[in-house]
N, C-alpha and C. Protein backbone atom coordinates (compact mmCIF):
# COMPACT_ATOMS: atom_id res chain seq x y z
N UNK A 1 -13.13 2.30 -7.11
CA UNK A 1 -13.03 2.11 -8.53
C UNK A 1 -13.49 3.33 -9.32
N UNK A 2 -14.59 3.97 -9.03
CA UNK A 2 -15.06 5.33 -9.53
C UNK A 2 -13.69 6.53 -9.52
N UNK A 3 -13.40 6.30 -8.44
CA UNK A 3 -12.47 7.19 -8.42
C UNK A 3 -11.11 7.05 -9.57
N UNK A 4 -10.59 6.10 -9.63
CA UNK A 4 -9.36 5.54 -10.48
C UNK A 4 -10.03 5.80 -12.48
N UNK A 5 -11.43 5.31 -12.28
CA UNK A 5 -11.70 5.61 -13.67
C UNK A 5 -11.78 7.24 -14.11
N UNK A 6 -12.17 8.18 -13.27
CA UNK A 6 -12.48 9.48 -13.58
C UNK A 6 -10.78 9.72 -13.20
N UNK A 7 -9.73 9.27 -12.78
CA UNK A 7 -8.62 9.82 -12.68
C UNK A 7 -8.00 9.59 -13.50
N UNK A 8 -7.59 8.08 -14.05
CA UNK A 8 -7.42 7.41 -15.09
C UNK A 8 -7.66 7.18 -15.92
N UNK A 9 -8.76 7.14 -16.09
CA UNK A 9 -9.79 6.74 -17.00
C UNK A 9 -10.25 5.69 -17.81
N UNK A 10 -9.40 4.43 -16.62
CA UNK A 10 -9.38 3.24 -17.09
C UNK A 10 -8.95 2.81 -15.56
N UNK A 11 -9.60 1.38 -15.76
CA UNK A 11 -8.55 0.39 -14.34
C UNK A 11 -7.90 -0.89 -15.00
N UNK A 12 -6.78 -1.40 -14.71
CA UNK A 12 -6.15 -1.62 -14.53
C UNK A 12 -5.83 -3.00 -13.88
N UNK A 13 -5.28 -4.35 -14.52
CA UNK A 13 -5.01 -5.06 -13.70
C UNK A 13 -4.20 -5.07 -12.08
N UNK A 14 -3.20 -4.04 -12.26
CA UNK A 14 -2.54 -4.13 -11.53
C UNK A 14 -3.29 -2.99 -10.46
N UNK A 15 -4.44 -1.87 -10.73
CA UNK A 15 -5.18 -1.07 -9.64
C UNK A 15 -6.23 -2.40 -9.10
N UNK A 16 -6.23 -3.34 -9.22
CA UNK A 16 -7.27 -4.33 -8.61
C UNK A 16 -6.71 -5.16 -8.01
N UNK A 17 -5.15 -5.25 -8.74
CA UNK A 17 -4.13 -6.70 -7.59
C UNK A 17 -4.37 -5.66 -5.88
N UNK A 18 -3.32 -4.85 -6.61
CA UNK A 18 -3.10 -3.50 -5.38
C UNK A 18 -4.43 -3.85 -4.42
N UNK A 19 -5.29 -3.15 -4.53
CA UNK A 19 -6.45 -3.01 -4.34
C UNK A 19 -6.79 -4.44 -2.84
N UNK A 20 -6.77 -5.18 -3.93
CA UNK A 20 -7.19 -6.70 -3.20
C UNK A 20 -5.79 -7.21 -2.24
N UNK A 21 -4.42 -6.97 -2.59
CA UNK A 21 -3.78 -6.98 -1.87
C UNK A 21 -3.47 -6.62 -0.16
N UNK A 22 -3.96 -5.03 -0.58
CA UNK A 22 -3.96 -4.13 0.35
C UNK A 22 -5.40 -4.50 1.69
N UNK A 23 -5.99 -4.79 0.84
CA UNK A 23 -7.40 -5.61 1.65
C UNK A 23 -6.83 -7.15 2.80
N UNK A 24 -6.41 -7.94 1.26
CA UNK A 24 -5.68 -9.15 2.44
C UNK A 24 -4.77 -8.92 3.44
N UNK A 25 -4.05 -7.59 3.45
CA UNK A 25 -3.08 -7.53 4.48
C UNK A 25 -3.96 -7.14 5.94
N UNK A 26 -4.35 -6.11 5.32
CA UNK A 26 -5.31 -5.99 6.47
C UNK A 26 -6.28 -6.61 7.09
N UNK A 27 -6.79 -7.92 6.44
CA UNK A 27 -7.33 -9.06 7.17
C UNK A 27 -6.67 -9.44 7.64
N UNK A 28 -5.39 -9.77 7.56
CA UNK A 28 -4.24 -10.72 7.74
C UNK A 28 -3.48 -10.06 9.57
N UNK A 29 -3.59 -8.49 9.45
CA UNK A 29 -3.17 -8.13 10.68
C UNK A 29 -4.39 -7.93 11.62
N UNK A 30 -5.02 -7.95 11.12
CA UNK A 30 -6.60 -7.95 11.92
C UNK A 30 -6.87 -9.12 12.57
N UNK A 31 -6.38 -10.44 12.32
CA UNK A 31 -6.30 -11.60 12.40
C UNK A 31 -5.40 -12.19 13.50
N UNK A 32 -4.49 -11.48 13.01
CA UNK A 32 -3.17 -11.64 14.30
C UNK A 32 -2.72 -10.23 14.84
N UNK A 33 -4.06 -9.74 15.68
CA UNK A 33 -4.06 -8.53 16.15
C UNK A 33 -3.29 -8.87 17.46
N UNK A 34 -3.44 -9.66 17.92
CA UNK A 34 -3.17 -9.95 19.38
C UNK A 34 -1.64 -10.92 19.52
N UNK A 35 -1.24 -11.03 18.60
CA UNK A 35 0.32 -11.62 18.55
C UNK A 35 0.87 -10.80 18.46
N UNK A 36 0.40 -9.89 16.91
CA UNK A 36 1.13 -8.69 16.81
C UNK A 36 1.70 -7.26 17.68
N UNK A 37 0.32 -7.31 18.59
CA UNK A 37 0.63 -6.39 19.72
C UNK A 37 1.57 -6.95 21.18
N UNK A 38 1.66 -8.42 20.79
CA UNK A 38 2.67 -8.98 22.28
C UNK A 38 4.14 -8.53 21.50
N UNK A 39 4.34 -8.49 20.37
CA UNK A 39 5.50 -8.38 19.81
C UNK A 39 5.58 -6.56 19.42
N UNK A 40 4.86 -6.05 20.04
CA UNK A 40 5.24 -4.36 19.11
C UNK A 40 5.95 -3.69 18.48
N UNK A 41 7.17 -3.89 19.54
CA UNK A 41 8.00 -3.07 19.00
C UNK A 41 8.97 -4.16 17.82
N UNK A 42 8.60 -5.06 17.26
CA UNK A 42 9.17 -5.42 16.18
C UNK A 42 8.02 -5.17 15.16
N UNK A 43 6.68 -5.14 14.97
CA UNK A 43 5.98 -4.93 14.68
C UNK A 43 6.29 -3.32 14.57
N UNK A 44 6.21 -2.68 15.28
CA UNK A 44 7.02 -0.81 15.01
C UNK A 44 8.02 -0.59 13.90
N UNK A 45 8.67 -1.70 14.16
CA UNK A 45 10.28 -1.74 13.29
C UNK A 45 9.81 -1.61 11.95
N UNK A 46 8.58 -3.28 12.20
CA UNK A 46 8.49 -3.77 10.64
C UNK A 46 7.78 -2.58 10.14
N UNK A 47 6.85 -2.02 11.18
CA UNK A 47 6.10 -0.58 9.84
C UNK A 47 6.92 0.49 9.40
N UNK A 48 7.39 1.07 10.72
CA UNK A 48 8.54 1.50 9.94
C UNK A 48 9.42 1.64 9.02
N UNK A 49 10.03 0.47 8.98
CA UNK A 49 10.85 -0.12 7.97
C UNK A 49 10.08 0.01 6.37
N UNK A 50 8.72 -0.80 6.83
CA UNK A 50 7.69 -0.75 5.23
C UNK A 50 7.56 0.74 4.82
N UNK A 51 7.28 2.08 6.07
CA UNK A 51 7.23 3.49 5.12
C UNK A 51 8.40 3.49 4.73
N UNK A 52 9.56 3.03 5.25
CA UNK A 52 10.86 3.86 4.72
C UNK A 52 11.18 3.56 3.72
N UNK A 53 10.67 2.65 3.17
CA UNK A 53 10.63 1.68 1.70
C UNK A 53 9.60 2.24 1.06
N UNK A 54 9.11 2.36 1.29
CA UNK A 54 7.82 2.61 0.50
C UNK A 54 7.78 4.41 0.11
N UNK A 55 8.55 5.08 0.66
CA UNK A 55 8.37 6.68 0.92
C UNK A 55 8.86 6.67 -0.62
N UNK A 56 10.26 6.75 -0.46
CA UNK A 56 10.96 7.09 -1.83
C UNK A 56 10.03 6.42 -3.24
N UNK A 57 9.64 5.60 -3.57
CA UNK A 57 8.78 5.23 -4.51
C UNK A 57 7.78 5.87 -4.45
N UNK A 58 7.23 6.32 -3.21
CA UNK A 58 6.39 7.71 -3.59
C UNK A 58 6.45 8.72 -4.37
N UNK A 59 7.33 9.00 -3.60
CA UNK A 59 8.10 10.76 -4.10
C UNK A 59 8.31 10.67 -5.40
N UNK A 60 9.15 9.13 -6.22
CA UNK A 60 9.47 9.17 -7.62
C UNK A 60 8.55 9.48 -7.92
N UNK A 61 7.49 8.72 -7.81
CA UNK A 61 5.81 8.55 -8.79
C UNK A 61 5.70 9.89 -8.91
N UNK A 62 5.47 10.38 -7.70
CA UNK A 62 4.65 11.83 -7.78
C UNK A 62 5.49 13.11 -8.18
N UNK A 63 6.57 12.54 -8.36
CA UNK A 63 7.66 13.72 -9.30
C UNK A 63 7.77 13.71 -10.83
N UNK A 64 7.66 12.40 -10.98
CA UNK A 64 7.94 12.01 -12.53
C UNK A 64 6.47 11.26 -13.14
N UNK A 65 5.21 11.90 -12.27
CA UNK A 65 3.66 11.73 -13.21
C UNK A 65 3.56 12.31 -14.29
N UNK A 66 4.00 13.15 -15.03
CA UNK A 66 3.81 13.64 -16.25
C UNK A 66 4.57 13.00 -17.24
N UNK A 67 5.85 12.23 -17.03
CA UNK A 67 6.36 11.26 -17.96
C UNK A 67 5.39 9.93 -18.21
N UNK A 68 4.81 9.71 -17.45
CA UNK A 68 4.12 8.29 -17.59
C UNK A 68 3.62 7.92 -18.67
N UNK A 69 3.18 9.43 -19.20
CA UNK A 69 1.93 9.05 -20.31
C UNK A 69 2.76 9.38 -21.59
């Protein structure tokens, strides 16, 4: 949170959903560590699949940060 306010200079409902989101997932695979690893390579797919989705919405953000404001 320190960090987001000195970057931002504010937080954000949606830097705390994120935030707490990103937390439950990772309980959530932490949880079903041991299913997840009998299944891997769909589990591979699915991460995969999530950067390859997730890349390009990167790249926008971090190309077009100076429009935001």
């Amino acid at each position: 949170m320190p960090l987001l306010v000195q970057l931002a200079g504010k937080v954000s409902f949606g830097h705390i959903f994120v935030g707490y989101l990103g937390l439950f997932l990772l309980g959530a695979a932490l949880a079903y560590a041991r299913r997840l690893w009998a299944v891997r390579r769909f589990t591979a797919a699915a991460l995969l699949l999530a950067a390859l989705t997730a890349a390009p919405v990167g790249v926008f953000d971090l190309q077009h940060r100076d429009r935001a404001s």
